[in-house]
Protein backbone atom coordinates (compact mmCIF):
# COMPACT_ATOMS: atom_id res chain seq x y z
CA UNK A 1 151.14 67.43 10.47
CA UNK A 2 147.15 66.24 10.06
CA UNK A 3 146.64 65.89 6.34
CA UNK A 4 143.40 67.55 5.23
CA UNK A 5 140.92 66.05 3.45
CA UNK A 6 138.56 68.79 3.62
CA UNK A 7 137.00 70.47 -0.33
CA UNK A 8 137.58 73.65 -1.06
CA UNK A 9 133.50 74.62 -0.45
CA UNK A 10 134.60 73.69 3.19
CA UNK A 11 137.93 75.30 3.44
CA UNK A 12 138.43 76.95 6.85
CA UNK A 13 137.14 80.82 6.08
CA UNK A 14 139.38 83.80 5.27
CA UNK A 15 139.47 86.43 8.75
CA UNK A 16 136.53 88.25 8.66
CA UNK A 17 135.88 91.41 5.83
CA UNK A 18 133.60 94.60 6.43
CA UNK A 19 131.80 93.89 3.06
CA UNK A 20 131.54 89.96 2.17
CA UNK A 21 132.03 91.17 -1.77
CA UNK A 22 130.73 88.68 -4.64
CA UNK A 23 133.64 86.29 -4.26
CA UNK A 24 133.24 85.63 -0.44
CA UNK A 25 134.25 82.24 -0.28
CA UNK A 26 136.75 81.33 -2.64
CA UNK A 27 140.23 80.57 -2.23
CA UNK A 28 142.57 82.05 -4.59
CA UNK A 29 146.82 80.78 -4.25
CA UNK A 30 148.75 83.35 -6.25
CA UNK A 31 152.09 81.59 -7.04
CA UNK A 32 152.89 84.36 -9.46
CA UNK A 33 155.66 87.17 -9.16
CA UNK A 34 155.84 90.45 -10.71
CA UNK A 35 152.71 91.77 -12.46
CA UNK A 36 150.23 89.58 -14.71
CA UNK A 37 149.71 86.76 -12.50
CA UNK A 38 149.95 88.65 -9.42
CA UNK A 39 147.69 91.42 -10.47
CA UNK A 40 145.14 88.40 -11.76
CA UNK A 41 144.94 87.23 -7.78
CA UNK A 42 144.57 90.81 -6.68
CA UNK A 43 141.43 91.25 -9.04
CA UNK A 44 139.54 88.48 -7.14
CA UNK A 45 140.80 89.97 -3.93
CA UNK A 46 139.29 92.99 -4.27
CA UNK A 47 135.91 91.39 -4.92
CA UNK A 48 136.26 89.30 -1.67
CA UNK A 49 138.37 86.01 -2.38
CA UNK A 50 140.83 84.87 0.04
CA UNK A 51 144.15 84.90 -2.09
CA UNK A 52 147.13 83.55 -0.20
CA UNK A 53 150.28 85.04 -1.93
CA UNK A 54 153.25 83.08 -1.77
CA UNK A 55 156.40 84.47 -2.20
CA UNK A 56 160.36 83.12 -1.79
CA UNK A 57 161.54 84.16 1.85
CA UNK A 58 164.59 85.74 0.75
CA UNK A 59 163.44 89.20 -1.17
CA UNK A 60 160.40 88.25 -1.66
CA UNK A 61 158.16 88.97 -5.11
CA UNK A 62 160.15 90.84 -7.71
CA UNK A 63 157.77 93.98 -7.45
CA UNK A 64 158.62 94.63 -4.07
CA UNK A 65 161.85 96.21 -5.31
CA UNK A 66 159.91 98.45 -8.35
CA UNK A 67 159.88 102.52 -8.29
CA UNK A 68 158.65 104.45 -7.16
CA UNK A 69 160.12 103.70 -3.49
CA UNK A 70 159.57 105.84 -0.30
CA UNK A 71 161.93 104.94 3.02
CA UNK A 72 163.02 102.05 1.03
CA UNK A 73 159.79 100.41 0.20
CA UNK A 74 157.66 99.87 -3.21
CA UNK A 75 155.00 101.91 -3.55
CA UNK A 76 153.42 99.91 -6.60
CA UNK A 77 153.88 97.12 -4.11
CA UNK A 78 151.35 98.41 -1.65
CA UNK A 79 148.46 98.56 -4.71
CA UNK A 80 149.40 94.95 -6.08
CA UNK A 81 149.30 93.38 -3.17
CA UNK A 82 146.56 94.74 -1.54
CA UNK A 83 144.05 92.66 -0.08
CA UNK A 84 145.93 89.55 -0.02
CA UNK A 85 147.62 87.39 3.14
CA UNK A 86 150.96 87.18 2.45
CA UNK A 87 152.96 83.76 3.21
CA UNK A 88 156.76 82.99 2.13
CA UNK A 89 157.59 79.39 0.61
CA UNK A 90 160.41 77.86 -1.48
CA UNK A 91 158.79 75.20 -3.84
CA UNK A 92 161.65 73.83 -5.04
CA UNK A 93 162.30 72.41 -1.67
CA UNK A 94 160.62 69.07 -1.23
CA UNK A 95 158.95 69.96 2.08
CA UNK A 96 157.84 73.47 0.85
CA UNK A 97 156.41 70.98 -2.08
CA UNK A 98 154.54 69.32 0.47
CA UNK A 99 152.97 72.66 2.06
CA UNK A 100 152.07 73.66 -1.32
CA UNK A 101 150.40 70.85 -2.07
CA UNK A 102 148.41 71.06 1.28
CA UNK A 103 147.55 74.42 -0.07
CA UNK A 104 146.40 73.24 -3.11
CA UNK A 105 143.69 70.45 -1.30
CA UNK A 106 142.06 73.37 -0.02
CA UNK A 107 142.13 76.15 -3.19
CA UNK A 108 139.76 77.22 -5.95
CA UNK A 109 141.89 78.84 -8.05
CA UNK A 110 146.13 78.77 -8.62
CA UNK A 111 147.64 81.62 -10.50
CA UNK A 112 151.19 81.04 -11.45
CA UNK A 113 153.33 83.12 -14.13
CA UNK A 114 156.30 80.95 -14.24
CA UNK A 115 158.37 80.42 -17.65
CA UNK A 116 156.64 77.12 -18.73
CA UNK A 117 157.79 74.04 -17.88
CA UNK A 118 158.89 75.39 -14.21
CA UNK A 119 156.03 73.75 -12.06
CA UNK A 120 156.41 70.54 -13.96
CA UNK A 121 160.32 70.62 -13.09
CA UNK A 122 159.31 71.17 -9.03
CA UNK A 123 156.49 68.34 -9.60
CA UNK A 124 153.71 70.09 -9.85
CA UNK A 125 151.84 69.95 -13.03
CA UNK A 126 148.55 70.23 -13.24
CA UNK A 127 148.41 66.72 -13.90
CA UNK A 128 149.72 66.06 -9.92
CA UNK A 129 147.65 68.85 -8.56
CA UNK A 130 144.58 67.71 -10.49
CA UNK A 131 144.78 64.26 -8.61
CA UNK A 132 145.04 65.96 -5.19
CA UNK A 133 142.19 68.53 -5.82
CA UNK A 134 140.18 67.51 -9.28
CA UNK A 135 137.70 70.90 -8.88
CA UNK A 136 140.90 73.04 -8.91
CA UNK A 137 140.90 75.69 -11.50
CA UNK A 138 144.49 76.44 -12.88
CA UNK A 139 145.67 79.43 -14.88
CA UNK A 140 148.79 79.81 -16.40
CA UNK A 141 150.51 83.45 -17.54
CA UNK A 142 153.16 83.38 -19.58
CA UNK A 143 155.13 85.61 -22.22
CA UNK A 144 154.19 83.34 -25.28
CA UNK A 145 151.69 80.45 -23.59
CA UNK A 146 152.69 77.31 -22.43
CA UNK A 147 152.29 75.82 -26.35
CA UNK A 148 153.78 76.67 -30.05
CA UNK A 149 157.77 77.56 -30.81
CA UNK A 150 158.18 80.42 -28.72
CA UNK A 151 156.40 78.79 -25.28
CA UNK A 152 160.43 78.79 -23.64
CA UNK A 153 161.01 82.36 -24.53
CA UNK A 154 161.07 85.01 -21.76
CA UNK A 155 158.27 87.22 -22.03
CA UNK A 156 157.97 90.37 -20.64
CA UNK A 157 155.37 92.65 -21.40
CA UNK A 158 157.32 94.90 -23.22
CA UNK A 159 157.94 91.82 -26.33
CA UNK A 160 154.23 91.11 -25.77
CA UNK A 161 152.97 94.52 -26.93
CA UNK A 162 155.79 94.56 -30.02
CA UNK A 163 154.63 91.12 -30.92
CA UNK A 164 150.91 91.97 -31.07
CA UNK A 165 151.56 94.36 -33.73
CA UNK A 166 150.17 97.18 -32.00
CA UNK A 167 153.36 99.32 -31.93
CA UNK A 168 153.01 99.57 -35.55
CA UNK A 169 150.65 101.41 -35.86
CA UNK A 170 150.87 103.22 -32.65
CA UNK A 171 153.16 106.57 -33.29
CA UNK A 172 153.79 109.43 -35.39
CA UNK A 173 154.13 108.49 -39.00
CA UNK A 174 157.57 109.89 -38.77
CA UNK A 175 158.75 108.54 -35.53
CA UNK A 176 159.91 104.78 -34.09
CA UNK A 177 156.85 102.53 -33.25
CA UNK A 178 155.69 103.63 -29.76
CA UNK A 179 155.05 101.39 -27.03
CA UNK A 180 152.39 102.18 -24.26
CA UNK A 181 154.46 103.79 -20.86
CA UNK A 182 152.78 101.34 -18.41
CA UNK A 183 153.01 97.54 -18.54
CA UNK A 184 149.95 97.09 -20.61
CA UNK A 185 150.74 93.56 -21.78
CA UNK A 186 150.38 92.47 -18.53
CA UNK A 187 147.78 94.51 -16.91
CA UNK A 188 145.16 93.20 -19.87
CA UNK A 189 146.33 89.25 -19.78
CA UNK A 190 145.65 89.87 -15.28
CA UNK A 191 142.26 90.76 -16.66
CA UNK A 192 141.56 88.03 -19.16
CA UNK A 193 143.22 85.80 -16.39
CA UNK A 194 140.92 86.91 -13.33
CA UNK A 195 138.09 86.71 -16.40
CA UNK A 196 138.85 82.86 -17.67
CA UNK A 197 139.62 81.95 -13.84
CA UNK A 198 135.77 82.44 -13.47
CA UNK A 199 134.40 81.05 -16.79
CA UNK A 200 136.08 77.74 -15.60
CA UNK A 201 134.46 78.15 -11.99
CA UNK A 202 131.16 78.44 -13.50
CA UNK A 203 131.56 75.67 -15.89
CA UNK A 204 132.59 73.71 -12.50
CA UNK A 205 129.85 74.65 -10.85
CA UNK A 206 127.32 74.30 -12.96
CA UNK A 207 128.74 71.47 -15.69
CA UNK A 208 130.99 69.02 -15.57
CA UNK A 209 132.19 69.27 -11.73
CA UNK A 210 135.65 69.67 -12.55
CA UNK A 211 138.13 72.33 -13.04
CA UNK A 212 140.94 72.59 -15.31
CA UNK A 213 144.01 74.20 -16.61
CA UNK A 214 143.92 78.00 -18.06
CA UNK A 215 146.84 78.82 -20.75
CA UNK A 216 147.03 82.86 -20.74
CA UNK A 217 149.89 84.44 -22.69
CA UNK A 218 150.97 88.41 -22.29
CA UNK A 219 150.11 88.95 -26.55
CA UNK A 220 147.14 86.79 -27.56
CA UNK A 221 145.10 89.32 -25.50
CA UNK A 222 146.75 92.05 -26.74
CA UNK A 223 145.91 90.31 -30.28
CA UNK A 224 142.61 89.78 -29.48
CA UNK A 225 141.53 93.50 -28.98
CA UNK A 226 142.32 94.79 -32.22
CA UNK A 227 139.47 93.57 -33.76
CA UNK A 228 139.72 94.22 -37.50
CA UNK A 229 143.02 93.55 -38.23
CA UNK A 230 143.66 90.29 -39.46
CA UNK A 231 140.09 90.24 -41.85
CA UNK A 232 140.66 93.57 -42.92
CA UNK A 233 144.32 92.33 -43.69
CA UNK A 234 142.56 88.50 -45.37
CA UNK A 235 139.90 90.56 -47.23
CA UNK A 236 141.51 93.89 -48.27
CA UNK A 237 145.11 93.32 -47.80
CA UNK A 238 145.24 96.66 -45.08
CA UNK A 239 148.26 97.34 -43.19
CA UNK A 240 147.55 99.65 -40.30
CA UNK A 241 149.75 102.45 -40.10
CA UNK A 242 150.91 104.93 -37.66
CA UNK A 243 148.93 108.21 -38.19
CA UNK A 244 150.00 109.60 -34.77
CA UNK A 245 146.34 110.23 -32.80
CA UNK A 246 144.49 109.97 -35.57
CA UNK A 247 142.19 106.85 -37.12
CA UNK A 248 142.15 105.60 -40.33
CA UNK A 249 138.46 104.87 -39.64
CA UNK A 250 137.44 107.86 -37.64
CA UNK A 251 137.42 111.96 -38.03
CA UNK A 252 137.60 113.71 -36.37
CA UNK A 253 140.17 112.09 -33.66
CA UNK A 254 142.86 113.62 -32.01
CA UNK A 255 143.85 116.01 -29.47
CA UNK A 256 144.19 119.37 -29.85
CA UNK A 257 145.86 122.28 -27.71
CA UNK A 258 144.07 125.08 -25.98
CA UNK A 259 145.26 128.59 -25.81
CA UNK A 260 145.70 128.02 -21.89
CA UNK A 261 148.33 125.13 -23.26
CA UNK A 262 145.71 122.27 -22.43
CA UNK A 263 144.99 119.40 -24.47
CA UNK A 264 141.51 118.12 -25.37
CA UNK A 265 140.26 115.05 -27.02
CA UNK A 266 137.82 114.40 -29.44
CA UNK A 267 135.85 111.80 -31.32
CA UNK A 268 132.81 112.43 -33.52
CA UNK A 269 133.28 109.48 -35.88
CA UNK A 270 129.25 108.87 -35.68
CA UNK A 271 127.23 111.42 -38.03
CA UNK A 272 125.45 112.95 -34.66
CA UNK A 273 128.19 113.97 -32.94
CA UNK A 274 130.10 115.32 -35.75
CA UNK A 275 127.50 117.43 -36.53
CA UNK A 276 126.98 118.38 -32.60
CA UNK A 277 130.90 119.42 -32.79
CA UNK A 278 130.34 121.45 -35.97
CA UNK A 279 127.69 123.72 -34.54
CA UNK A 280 129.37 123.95 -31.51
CA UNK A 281 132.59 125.44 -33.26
CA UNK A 282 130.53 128.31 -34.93
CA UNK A 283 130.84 126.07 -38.54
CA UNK A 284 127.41 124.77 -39.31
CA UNK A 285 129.20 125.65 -43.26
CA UNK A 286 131.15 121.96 -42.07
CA UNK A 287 128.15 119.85 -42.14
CA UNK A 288 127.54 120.30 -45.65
CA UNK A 289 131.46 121.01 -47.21
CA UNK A 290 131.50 118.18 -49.96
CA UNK A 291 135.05 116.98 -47.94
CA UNK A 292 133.25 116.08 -44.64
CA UNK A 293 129.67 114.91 -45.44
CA UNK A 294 129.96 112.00 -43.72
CA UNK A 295 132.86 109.76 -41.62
CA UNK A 296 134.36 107.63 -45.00
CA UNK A 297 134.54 111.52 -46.73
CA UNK A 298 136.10 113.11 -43.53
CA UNK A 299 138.65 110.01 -43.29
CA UNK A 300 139.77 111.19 -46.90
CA UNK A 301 140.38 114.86 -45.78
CA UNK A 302 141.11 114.34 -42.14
CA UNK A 303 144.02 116.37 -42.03
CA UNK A 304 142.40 119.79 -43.77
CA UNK A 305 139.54 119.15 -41.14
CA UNK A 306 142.26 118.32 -38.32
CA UNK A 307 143.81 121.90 -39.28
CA UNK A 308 140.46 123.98 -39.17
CA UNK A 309 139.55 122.36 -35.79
CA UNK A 310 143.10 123.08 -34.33
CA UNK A 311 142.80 126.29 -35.35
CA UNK A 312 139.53 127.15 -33.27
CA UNK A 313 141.46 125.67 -30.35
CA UNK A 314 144.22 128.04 -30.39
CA UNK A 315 142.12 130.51 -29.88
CA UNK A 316 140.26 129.28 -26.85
CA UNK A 317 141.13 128.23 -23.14
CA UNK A 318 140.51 124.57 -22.03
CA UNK A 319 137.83 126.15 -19.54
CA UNK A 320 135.91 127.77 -21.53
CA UNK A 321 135.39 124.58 -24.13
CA UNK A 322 134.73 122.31 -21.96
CA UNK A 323 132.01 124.76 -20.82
CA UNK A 324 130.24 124.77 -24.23
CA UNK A 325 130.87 121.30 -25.25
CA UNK A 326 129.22 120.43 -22.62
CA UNK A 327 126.42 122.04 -22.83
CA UNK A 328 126.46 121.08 -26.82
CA UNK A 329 126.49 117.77 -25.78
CA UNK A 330 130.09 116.96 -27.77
CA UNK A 331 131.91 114.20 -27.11
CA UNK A 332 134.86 115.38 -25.77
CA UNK A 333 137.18 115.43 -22.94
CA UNK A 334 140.34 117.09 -21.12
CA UNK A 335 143.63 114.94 -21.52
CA UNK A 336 144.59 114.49 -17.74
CA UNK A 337 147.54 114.05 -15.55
CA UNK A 338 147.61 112.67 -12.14
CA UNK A 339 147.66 115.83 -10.54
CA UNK A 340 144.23 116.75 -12.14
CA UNK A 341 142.93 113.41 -11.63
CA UNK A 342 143.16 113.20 -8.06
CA UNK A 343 141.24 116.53 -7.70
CA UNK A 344 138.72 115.56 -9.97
CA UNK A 345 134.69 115.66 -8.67
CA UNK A 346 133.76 113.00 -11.13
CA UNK A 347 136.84 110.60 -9.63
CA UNK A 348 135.67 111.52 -6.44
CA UNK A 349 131.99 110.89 -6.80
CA UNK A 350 132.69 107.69 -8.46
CA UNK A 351 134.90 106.83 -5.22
CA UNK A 352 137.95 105.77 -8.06
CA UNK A 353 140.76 106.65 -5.53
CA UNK A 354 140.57 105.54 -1.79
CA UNK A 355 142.58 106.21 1.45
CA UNK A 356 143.44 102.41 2.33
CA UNK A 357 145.13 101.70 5.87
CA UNK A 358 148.75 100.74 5.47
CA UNK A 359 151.05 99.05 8.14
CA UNK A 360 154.15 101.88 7.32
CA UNK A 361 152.67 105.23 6.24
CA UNK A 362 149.22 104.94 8.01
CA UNK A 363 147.23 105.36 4.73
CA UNK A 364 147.88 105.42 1.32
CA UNK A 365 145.15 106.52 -1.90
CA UNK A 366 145.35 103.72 -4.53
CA UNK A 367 142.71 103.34 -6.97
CA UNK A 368 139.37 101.84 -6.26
CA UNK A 369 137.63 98.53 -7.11
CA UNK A 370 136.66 98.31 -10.67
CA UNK A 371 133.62 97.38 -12.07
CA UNK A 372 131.12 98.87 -9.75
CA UNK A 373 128.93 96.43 -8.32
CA UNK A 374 125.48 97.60 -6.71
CA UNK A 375 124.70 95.33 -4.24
CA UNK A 376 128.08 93.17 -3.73
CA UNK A 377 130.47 95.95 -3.93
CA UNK A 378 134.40 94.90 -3.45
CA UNK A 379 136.62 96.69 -1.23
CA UNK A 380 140.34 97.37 -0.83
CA UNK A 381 140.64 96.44 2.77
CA UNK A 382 144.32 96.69 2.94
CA UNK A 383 147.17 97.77 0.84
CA UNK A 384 150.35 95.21 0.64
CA UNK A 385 152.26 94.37 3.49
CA UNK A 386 155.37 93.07 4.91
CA UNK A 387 157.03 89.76 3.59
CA UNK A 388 155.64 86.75 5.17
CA UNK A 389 152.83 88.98 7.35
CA UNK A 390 150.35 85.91 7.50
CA UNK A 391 152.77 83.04 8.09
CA UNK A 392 151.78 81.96 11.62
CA UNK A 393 147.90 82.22 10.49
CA UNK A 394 148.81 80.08 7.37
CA UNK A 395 150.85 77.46 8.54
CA UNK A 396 150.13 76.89 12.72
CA UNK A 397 146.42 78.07 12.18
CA UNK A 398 145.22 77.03 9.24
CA UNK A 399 147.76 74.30 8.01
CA UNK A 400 148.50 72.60 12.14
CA UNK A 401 151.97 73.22 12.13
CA UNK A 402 153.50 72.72 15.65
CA UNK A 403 155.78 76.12 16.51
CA UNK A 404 158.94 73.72 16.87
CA UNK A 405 158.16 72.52 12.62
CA UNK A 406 157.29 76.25 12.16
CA UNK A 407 160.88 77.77 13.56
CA UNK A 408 162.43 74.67 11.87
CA UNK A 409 161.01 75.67 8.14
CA UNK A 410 162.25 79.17 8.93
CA UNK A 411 165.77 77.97 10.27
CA UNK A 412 165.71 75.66 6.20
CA UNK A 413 165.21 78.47 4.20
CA UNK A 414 161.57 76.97 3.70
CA UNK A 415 159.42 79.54 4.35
């Protein structure tokens, strides 16, 4: 097999896209399984990078087996692994070692989300695949990060979000800590992955020519968002508590139920808007009640002004307030389900759920590319497909095997 010796600025180009989005250009190996890494790669898909996903030929990545399933095949599959070319590979095998390392001459970026120590154990470090390609840009998701005590626990997203703290205060007072019911853990650490991935490009592009290794965990990110926690905890000694959908530092905040058995959600923690929500209840009398003068007073009494709000709820259908809020300019807004989401005129002017062509059901809706950009939009061109689907591009077209080395690797258990 000709060894390349090519850079990844000259790396043959991905097939061709309707829309070359911001990213056109740069080669992306996801390495990853599941969700964080994965979902990293499909990030810079969207916006135009040519990720090559590798997965093990037998089953294939994990999420290819999640619910929901229709005739037999992942639905959530077809969204993660959408815009990607799809090759199988065993790395612990020395000569799928070799492949990936001819992958690696060629990439920008590697996302893997391997327990640490895993690449080092199949030989490849960053310290290897820094020598092979210096300007390669590494990131690394795992449960804990690759440093510190807990770097060889498992880490699922689910002991992520209960080690960042924010189950405790997430919850009815008088119920168990409540974790989110999607794997957000992992769907923030794929953003501050895709995010970091293109820091380092920039700082390799435009400073010191190199690129380097990325260490991501599932909580630091997680950690990172609450923002006043740990100096309102140093200066003040707080300890957030659960107060259900309320804020310690904003009323009012919650959600309250229509008449009509909706649910609507407000937040008028600035003195504007509260005042704004006030007149649009019929209560002008709330602006100046000593309780609720301004946010720090309303905190105090939140739950008497919780109760008064509620009230004028119950009297009202979820039509009909939205219909004067809006036109009082509150800030407020209907608490949604999928079935009202996907028949929303906002969603669909804002193009946030597409039809995308799919190899078994002909086309699927998945949501759209997110952020918007103006002039270098991204595009889902694809949803995911079947195990192994680019192979024969990857390997005889792009990599020079011969077809007899091809069928050979196949025969192994190689690819």
């Amino acid at each position: 097999m000709p060894t390349s010796t090519s850079s990844p600025s000259t790396a043959p180009a991905a097939p061709a896209q309707q829309n070359a989005g911001p990213l056109a250009g740069l080669r992306v190996i996801d390495a990853g399984n599941m969700i964080a890494g994965p979902l990293a790669a499909t990030q810079l898909a969207d916006f135009g990078a040519d990720v090559i996903k590798l997965e093990l030929p037998v089953g294939g990545d994990s999420m290819r087996h999640w619910t929901p399933m229709k005739d037999g095949l992942s639905l959530w599959w077809k969204v993660i692994a959408r815009n990607k070319r799809l090759i199988t590979l065993t790395l612990s095998k020395p000569r799928g070692r070799e492949l990936f390392l001819e992958l690696v001459r060629e990439a920008d970026v590697l996302i893997e989300n391997y327990r640490p120590g895993t690449f080092e154990r199949w030989g490849l470090g960053y310290d290897t695949l820094s020598k092979i390609n210096p300007k390669l840009v590494m990131v690394r998701v795992s449960g804990f990060g690759q440093t510190g005590p807990y770097a060889k626990r498992g880490g699922y997203g689910t002991i992520a979000e209960a080690f960042s703290g924010i189950p405790s205060f997430t919850g009815a007072p008088d119920r168990p800590p409540t974790l989110p019911g999607f794997p957000m853990a992992d769907s923030v650490a794929s953003t501050f992955a895709a995010m970091s991935a293109m820091f380092a490009l920039y700082n390799r592009d435009h400073g010191t020519g190199r690129g380097q290794e990325i260490d991501v965990s599932l909580y630091e990110p997680l950690f990172r968002l609450v923002e006043s926690q740990v100096i309102g905890f140093d200066q003040l000694g707080i300890i957030k508590e659960r107060l259900g959908n309320r804020l310690a530092e904003d009323s009012p905040r919650n959600t309250y139920q229509t008449r009509d058995g909706r649910w609507i959600g407000i937040s008028a923690s600035s003195q504007r808007t509260y005042e704004r929500l006030a007149q649009a209840l019929g209560m002008p009398e709330l602006i100046t009640d000593p309780r609720f003068l301004d946010n720090a007073l309303r905190c105090e009494h939140d739950a008497a002004l919780d109760a008064i709000i509620a009230d004028w709820f119950r009297e009202r259908d979820c039509a009909d307030v939205m219909a004067l809020f809006d036109e009082a300019e509150v800030v407020a807004g209907p608490v949604y389900d999928i079935s009202d989401i996907v028949k929303d005129p906002h969603y669909q002017a804002r193009q946030n759920i597409v039809a995308v062509k799919d190899d078994d059901f002909g086309s699927v809706r998945m949501q759209g590319v997110v952020p918007r950009f103006i002039e270098t939009p991204g595009e889902v061109r694809h949803s995911g497909r079947h195990l192994g689907a680019d192979n024969r591009a990857i390997y005889i077209d792009m990599l020079g095997l011969s077809e007899q080395e091809f069928d050979a690797l196949k025969s192994e258990g190689v690819i």
